[in-house]
C-alpha atoms as a PDB file:
ATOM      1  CA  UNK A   1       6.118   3.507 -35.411  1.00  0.00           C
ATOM      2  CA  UNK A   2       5.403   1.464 -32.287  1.00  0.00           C
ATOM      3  CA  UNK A   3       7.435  -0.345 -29.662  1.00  0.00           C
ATOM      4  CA  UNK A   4       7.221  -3.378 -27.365  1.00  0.00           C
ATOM      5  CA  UNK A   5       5.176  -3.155 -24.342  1.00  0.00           C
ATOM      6  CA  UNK A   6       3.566  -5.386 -21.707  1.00  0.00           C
ATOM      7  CA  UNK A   7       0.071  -5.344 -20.324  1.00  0.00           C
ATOM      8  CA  UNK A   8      -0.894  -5.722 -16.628  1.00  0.00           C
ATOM      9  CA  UNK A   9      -4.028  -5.321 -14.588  1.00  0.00           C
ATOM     10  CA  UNK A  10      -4.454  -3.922 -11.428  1.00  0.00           C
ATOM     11  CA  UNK A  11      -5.534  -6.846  -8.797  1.00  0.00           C
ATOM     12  CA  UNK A  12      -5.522  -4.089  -5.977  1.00  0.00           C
ATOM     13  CA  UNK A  13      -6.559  -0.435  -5.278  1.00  0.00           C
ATOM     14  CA  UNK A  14      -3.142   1.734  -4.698  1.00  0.00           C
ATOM     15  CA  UNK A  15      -3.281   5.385  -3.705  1.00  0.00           C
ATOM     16  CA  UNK A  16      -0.228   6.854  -5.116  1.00  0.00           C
ATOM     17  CA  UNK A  17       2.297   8.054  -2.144  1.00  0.00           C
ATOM     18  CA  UNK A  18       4.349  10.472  -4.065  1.00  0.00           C
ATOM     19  CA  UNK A  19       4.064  12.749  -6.867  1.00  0.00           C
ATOM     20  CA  UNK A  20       5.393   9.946  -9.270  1.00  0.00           C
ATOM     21  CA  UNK A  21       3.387   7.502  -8.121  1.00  0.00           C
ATOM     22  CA  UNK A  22      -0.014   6.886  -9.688  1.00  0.00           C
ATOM     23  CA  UNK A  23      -3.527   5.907  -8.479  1.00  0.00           C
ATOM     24  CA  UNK A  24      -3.943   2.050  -9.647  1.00  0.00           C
ATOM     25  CA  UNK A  25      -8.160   0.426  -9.035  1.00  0.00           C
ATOM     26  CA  UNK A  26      -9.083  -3.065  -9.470  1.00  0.00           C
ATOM     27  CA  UNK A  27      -9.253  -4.030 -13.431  1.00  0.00           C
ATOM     28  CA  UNK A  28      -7.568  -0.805 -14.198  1.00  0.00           C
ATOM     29  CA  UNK A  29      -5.324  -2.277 -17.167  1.00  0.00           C
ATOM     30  CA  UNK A  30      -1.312  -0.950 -17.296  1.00  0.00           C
ATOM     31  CA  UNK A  31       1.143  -0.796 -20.140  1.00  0.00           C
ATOM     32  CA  UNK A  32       4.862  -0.798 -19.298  1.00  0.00           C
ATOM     33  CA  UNK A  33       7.549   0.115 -22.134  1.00  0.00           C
ATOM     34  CA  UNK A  34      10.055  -2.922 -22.863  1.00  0.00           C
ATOM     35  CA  UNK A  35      12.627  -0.241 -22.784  1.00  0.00           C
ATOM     36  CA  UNK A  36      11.415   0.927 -19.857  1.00  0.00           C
ATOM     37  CA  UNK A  37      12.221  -2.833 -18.094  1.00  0.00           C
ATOM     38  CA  UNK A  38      15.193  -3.040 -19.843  1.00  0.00           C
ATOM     39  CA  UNK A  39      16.818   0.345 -18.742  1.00  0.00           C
ATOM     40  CA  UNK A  40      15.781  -0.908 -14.937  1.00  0.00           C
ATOM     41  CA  UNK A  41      18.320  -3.870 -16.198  1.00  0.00           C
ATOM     42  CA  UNK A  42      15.639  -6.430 -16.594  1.00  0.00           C
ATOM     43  CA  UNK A  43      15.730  -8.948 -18.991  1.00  0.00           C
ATOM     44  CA  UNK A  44      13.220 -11.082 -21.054  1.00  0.00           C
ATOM     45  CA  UNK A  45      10.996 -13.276 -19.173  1.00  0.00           C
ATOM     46  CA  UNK A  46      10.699 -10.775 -15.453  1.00  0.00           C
ATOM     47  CA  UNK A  47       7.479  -9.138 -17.321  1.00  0.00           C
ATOM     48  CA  UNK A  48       5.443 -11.909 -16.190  1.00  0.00           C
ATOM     49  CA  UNK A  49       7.187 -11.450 -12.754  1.00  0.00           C
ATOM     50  CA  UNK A  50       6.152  -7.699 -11.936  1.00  0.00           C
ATOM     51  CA  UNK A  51       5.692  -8.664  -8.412  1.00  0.00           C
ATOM     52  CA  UNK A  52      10.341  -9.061  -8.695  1.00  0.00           C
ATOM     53  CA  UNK A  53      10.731  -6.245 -10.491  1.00  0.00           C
ATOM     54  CA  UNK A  54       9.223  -3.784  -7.542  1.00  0.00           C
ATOM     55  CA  UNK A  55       8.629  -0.471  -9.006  1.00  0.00           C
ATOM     56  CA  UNK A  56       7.403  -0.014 -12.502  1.00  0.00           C
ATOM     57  CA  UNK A  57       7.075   3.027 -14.427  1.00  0.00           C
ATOM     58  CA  UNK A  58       4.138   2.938 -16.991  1.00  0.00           C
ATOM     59  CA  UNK A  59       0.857   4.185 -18.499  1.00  0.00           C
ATOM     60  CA  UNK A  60      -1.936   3.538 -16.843  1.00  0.00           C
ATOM     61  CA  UNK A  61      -4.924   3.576 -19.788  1.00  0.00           C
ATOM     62  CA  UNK A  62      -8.369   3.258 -17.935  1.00  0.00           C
ATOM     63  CA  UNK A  63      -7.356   6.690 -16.371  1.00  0.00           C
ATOM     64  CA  UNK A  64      -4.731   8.050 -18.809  1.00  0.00           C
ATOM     65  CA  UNK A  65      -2.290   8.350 -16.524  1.00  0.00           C
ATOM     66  CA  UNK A  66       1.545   7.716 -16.503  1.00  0.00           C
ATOM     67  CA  UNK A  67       4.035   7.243 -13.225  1.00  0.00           C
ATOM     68  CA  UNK A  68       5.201   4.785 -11.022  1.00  0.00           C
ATOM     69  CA  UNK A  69       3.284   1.879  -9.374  1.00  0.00           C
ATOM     70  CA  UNK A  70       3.515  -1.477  -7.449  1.00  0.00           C
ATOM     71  CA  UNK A  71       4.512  -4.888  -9.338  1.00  0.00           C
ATOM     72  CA  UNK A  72       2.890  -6.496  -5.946  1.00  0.00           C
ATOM     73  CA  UNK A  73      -0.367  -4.909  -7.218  1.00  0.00           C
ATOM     74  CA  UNK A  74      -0.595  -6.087 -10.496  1.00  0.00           C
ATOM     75  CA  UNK A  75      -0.468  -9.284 -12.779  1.00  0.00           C
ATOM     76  CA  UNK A  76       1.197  -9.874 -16.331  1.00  0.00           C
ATOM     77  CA  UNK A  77      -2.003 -10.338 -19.055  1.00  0.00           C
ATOM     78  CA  UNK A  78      -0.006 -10.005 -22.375  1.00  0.00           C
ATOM     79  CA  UNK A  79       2.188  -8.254 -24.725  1.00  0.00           C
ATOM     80  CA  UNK A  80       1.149  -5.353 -26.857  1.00  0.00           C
ATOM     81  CA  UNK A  81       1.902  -3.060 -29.377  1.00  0.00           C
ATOM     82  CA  UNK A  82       2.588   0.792 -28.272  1.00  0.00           C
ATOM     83  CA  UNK A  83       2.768   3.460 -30.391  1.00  0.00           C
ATOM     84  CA  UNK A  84       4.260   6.419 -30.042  1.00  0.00           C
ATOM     85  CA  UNK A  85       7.142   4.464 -28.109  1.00  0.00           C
ATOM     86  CA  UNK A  86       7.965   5.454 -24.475  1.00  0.00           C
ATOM     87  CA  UNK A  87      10.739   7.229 -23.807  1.00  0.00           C
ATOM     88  CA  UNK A  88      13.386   5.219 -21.911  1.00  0.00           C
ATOM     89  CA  UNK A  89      14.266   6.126 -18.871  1.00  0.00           C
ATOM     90  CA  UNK A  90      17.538   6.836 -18.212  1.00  0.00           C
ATOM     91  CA  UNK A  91      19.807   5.854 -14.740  1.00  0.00           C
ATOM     92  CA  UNK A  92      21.768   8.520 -13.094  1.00  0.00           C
ATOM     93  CA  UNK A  93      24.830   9.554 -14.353  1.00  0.00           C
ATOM     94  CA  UNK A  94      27.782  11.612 -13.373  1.00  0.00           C
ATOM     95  CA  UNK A  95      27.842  14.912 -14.321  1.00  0.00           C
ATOM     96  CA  UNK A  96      30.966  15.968 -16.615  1.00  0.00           C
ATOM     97  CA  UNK A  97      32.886  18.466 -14.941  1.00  0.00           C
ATOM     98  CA  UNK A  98      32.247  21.858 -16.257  1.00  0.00           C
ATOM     99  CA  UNK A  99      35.138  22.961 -18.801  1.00  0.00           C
ATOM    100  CA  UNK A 100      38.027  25.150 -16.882  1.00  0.00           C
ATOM    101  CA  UNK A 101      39.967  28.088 -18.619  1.00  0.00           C
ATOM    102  CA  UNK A 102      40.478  27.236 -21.863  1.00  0.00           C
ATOM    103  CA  UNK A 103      43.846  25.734 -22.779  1.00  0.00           C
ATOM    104  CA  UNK A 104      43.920  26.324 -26.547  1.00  0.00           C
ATOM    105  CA  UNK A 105      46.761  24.851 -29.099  1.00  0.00           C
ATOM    106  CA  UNK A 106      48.651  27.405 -30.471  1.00  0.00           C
ATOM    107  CA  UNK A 107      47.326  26.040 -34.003  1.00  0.00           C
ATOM    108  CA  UNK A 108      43.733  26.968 -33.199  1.00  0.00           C
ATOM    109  CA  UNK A 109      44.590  30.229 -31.774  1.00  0.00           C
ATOM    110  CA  UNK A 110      46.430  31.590 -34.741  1.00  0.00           C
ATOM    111  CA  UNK A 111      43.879  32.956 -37.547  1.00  0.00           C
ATOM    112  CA  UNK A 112      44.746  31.398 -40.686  1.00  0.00           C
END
């Protein structure tokens, strides 16, 4: 099975700020899920735009490492093929409040 992905390579050296981040070195090449861009709300075309997207969240493959990193730093080379596919992430979302007493029907209480 294998998914949708873009290609970039790193036109800068980054040292990664936070845990999430990662470490990016000139001619390192980057793959970013579709799904990934999509569940940031981007549509088709910003791939070749990383530098508008900001952040991206992806794999990095000269050092095997996956996180966050700089659209500024890198340029759009091409789509690929990845397999296994990336799991999407997913925005925040509000928490469902946690069930109270339980208010059974009278139906369900009965044993039949």
């Amino acid at each position: 099975m294998s998914a949708e992905g873009y290609q970039y390579r790193a036109l800068y050296d980054y040292k990664k700020e936070r845990e999430e981040d990662i470490n990016l070195h000139v001619g390192d090449i980057l793959v970013v899920s579709k799904g990934a861009l999509l569940a940031l709300g981007y549509s088709d075309g910003f791939e070749e735009r990383p530098e508008e997207i900001g952040w991206l969240s992806g794999f990095n493959e000269t050092t095997q490492e996956k996180g966050d990193f700089p659209g500024t730093y890198v340029e759009f080379i091409g789509k690929k093929r990845i397999s296994p596919p990336t799991p999407k992430p997913r925005p925040p979302r509000p928490l469902p409040l946690a069930p109270g007493p339980a208010k059974a029907d009278s139906d369900s209480e009965q044993g039949e």
